[in-house]
PDB file of N, CA and C in Angstrom:
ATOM      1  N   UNK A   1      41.186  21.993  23.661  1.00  0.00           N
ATOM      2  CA  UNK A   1      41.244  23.443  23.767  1.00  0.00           C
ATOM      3  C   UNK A   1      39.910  23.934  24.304  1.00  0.00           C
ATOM      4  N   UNK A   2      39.851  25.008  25.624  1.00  0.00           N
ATOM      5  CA  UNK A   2      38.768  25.212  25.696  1.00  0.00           C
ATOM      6  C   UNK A   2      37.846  25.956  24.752  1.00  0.00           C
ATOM      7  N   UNK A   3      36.512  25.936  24.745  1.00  0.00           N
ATOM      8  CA  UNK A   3      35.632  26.747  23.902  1.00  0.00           C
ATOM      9  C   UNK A   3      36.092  27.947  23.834  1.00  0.00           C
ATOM     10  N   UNK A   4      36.150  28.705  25.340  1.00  0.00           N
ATOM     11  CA  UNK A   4      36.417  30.227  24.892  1.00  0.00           C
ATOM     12  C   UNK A   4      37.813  30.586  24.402  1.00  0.00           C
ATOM     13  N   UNK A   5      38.873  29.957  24.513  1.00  0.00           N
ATOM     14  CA  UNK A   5      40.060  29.919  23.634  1.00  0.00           C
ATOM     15  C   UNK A   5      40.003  30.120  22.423  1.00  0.00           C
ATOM     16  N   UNK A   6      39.006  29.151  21.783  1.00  0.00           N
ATOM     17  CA  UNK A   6      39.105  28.472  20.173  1.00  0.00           C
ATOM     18  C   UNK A   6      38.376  29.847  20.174  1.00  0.00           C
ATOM     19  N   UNK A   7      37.117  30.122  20.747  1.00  0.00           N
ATOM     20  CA  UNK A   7      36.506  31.078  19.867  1.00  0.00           C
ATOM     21  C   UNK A   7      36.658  32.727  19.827  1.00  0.00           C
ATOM     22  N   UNK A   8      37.430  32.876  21.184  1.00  0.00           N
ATOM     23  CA  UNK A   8      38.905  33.868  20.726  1.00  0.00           C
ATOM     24  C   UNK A   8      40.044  34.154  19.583  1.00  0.00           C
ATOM     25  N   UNK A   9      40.162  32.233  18.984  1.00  0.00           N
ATOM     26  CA  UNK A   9      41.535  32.704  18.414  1.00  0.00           C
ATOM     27  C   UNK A   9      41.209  33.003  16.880  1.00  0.00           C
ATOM     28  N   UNK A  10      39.347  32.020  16.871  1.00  0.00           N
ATOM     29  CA  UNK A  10      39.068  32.185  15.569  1.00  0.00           C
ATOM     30  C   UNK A  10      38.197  33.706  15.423  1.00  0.00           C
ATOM     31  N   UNK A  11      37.998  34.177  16.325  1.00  0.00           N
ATOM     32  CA  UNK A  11      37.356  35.651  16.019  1.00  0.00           C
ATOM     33  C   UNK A  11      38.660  36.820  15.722  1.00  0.00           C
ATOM     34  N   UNK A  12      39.895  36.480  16.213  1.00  0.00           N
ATOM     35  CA  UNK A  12      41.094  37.174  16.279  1.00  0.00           C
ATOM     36  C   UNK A  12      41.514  36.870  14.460  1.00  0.00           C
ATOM     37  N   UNK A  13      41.152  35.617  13.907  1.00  0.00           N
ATOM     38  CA  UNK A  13      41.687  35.236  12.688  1.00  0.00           C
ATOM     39  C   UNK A  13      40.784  35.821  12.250  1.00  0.00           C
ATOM     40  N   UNK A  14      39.353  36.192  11.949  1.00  0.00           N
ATOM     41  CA  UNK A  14      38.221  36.557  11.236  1.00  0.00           C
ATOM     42  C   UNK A  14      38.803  38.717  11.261  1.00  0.00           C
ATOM     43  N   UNK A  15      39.284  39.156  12.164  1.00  0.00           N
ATOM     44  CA  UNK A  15      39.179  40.410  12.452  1.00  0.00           C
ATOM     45  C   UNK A  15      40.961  40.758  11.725  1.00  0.00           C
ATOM     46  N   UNK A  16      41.496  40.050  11.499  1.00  0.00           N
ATOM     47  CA  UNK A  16      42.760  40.251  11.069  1.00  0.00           C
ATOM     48  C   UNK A  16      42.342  40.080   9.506  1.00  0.00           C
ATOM     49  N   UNK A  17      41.852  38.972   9.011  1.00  0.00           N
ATOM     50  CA  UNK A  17      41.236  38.776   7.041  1.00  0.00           C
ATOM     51  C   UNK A  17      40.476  39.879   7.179  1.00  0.00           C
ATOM     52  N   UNK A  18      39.420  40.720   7.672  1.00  0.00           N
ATOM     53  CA  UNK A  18      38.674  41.339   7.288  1.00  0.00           C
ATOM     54  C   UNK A  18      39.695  42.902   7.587  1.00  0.00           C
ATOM     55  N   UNK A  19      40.637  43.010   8.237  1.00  0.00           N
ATOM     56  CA  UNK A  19      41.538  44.401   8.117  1.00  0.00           C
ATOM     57  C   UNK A  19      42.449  43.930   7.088  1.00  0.00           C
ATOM     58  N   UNK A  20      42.744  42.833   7.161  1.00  0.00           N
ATOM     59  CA  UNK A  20      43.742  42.665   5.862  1.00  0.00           C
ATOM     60  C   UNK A  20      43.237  43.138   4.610  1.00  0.00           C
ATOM     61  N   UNK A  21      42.103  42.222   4.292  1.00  0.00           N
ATOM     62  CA  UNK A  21      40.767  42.613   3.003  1.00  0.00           C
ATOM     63  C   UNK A  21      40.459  43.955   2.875  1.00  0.00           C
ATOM     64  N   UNK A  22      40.201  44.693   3.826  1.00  0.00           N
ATOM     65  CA  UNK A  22      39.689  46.068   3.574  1.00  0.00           C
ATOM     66  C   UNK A  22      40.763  47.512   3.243  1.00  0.00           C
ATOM     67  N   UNK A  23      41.829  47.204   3.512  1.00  0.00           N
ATOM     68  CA  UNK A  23      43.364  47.701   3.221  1.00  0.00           C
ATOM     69  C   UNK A  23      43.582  47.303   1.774  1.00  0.00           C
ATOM     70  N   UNK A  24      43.738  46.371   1.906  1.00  0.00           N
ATOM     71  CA  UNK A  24      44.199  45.622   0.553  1.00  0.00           C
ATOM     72  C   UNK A  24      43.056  46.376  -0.371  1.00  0.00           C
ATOM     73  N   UNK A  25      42.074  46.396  -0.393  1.00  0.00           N
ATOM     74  CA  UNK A  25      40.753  46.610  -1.516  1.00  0.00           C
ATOM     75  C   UNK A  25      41.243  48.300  -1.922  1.00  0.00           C
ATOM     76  N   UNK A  26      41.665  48.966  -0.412  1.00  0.00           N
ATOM     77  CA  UNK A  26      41.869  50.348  -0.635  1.00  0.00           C
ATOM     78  C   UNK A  26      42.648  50.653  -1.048  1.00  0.00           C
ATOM     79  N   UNK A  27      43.827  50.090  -0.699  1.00  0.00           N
ATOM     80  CA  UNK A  27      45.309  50.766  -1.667  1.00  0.00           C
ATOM     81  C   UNK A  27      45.900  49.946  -2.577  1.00  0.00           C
ATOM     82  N   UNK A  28      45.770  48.735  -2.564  1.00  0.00           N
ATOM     83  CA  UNK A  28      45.853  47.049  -3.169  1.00  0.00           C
ATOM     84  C   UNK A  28      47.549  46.827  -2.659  1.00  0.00           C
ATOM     85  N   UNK A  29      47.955  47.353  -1.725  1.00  0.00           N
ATOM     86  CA  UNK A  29      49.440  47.044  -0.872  1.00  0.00           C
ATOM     87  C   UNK A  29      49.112  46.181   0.029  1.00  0.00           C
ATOM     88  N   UNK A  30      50.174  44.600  -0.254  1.00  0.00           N
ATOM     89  CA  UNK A  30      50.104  43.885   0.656  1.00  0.00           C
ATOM     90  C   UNK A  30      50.856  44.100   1.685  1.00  0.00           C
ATOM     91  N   UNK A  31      52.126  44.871   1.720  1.00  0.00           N
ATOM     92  CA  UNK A  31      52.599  45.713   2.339  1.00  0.00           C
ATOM     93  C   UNK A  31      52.106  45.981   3.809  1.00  0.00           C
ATOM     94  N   UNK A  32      51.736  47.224   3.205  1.00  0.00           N
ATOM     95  CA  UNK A  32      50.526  48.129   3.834  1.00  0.00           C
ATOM     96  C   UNK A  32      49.270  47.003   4.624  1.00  0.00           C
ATOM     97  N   UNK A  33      48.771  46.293   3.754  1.00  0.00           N
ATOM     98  CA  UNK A  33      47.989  45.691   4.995  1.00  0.00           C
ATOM     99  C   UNK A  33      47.820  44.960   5.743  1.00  0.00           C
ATOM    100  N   UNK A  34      49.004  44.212   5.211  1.00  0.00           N
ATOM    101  CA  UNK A  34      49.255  43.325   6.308  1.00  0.00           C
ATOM    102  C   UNK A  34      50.014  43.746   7.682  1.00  0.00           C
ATOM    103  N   UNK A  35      50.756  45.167   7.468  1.00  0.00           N
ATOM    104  CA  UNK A  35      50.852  45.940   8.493  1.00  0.00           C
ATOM    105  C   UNK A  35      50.214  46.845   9.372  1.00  0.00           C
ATOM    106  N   UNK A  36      48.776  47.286   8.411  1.00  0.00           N
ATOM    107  CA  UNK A  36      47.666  47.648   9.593  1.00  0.00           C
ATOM    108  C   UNK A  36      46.844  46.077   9.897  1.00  0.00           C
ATOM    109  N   UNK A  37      46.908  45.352   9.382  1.00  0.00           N
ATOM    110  CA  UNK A  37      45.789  43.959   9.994  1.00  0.00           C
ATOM    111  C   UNK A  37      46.560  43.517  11.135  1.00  0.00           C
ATOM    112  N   UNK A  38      48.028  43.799  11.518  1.00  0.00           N
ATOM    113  CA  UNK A  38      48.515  43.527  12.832  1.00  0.00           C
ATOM    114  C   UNK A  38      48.405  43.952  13.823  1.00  0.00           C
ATOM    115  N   UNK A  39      48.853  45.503  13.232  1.00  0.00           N
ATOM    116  CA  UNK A  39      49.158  46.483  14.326  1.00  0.00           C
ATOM    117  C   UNK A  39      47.751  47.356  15.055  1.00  0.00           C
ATOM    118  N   UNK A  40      46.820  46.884  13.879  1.00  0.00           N
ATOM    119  CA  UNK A  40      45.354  47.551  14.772  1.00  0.00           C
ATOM    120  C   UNK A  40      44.771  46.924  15.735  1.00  0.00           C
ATOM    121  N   UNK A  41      44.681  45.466  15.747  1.00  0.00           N
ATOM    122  CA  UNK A  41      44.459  44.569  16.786  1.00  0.00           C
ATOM    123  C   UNK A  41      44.913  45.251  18.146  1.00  0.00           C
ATOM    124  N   UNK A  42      46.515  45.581  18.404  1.00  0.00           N
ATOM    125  CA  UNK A  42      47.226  45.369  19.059  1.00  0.00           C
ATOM    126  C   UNK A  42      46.718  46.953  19.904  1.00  0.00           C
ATOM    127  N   UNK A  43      46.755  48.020  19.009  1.00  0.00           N
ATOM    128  CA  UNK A  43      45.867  49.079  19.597  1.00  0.00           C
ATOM    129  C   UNK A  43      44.855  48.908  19.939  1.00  0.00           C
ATOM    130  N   UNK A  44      43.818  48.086  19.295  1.00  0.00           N
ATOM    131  CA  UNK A  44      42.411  48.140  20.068  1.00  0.00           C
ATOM    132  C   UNK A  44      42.556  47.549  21.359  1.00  0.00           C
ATOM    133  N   UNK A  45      43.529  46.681  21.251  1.00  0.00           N
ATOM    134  CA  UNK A  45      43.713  45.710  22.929  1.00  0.00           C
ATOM    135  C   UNK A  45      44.270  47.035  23.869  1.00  0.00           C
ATOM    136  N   UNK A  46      44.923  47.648  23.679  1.00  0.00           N
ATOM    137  CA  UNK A  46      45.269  48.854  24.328  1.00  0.00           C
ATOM    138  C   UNK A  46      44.185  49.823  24.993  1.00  0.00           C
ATOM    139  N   UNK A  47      43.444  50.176  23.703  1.00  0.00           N
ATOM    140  CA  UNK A  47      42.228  51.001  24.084  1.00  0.00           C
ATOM    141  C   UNK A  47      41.493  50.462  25.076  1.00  0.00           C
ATOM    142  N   UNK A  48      40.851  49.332  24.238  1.00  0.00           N
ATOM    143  CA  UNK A  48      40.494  47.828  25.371  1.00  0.00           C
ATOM    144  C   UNK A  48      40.460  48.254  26.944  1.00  0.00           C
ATOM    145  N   UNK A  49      41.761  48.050  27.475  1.00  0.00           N
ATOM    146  CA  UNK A  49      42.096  47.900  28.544  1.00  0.00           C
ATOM    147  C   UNK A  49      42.162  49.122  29.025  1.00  0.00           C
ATOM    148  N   UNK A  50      42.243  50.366  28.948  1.00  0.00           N
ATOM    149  CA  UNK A  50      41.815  51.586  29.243  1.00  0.00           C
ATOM    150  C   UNK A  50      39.928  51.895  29.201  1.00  0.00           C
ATOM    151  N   UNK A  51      39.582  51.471  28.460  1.00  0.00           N
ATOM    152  CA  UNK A  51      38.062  51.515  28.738  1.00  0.00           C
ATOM    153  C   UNK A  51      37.994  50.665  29.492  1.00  0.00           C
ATOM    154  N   UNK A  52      38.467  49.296  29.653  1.00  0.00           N
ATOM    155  CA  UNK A  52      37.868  48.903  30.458  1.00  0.00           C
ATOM    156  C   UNK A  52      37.660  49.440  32.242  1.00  0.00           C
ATOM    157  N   UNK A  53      39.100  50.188  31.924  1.00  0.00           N
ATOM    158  CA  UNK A  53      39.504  50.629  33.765  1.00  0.00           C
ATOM    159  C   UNK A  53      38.685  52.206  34.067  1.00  0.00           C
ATOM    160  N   UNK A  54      38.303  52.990  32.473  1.00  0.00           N
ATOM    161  CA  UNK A  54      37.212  53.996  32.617  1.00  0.00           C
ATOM    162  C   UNK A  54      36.172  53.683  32.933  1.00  0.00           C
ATOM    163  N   UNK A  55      35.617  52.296  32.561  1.00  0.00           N
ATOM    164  CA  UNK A  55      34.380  51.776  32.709  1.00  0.00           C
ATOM    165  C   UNK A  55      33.982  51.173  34.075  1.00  0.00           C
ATOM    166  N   UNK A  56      34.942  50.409  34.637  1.00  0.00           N
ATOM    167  CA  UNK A  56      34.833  51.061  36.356  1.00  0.00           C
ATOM    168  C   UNK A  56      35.221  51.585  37.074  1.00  0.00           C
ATOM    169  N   UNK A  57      36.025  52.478  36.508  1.00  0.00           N
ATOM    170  CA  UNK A  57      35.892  53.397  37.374  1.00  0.00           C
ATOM    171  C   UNK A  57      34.854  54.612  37.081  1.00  0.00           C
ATOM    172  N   UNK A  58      34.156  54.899  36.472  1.00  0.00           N
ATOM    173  CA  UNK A  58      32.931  56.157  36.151  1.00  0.00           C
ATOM    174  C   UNK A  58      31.516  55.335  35.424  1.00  0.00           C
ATOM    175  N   UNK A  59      31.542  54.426  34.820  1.00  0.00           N
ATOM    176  CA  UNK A  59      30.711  53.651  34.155  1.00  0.00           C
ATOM    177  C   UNK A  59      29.752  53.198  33.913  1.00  0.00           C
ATOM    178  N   UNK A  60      29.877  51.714  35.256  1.00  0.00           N
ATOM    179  CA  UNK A  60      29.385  50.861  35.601  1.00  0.00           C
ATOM    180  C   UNK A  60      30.052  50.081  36.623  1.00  0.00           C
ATOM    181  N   UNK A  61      29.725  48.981  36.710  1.00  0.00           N
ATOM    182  CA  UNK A  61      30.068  48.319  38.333  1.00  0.00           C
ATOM    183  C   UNK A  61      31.148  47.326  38.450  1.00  0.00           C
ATOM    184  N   UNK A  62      31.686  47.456  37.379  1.00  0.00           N
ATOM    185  CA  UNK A  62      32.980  46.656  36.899  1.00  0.00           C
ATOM    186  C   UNK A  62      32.996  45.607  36.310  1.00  0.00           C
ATOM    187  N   UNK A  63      31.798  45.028  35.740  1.00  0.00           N
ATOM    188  CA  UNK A  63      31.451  43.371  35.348  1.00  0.00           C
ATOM    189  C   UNK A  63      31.539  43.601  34.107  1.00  0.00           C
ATOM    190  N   UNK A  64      32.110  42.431  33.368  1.00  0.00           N
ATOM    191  CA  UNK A  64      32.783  42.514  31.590  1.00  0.00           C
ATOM    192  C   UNK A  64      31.228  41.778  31.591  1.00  0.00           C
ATOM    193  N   UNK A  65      29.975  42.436  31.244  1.00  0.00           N
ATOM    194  CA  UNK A  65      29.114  41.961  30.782  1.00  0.00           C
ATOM    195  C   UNK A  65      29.100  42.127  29.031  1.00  0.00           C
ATOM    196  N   UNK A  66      28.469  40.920  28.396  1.00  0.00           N
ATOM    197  CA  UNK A  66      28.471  40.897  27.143  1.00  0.00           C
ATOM    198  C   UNK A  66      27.209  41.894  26.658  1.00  0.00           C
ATOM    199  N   UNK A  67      27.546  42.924  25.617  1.00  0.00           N
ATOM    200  CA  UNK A  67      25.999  44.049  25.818  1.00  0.00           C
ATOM    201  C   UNK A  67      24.909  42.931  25.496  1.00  0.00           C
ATOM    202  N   UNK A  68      24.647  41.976  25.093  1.00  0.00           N
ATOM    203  CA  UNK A  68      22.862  41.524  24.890  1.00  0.00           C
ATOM    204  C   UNK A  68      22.720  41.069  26.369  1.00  0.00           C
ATOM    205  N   UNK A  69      23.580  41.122  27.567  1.00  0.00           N
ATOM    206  CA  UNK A  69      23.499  40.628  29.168  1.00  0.00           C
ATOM    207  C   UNK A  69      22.734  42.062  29.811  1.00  0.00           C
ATOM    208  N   UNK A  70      23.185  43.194  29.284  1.00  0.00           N
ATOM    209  CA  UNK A  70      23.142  44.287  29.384  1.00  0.00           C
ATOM    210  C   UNK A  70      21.330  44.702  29.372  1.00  0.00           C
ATOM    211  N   UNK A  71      21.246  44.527  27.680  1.00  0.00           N
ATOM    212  CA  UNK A  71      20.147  45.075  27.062  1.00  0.00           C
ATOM    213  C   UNK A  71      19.018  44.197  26.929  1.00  0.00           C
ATOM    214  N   UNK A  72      19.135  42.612  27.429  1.00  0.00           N
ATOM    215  CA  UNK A  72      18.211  41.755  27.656  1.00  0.00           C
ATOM    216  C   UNK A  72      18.267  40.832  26.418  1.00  0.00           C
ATOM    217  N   UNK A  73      19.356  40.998  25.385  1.00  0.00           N
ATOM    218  CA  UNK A  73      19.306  40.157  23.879  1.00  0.00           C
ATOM    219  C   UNK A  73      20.108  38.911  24.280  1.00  0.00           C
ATOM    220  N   UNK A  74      19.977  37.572  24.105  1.00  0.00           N
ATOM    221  CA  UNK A  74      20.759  36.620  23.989  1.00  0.00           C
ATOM    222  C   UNK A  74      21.817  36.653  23.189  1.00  0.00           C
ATOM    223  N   UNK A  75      23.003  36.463  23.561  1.00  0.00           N
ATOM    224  CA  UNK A  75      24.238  36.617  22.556  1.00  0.00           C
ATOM    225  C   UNK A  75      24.533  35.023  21.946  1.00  0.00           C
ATOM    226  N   UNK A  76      24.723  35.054  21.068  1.00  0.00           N
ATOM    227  CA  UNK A  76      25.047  34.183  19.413  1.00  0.00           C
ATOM    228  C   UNK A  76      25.810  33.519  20.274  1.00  0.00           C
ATOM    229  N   UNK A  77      25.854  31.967  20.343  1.00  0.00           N
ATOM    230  CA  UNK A  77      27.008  31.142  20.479  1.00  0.00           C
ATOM    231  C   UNK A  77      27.069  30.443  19.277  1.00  0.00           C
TER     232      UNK A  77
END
């Protein structure tokens, strides 16, 4: 599997426990959070892809730079 795959699918698993966890803590419905730990992902990918097409078109120059590429910080591998 490539690197950036795996570390897609495990940042996708880390961001789903931590909406699951934070739902759950608030209303204690597993219900409930396991139905926002899905369905918010799926909106942010939405938003996602609309910023991204605001972002070149008014932005910047169209490059999915990572912000520490940006701001001069080395990003965490």
């Amino acid at each position: 599997m490539p690197r950036e795959l795996a570390k897609t699918l495990t940042y996708l698993a880390v961001h789903l426990t931590v909406g699951f966890t934070v739902v759950y803590a608030m209303t204690g419905s597993i219900a409930l959070a396991g139905g926002i730990a899905l369905i918010e992902p799926c909106c942010n990918a939405v938003a996602f892809f609309f910023h991204e097409r605001a972002w070149q078109k008014w932005g910047g120059t169209g490059d999915s730079q990572p912000v520490g590429a940006l701001t001069g910080m080395a990003e965490p591998s």
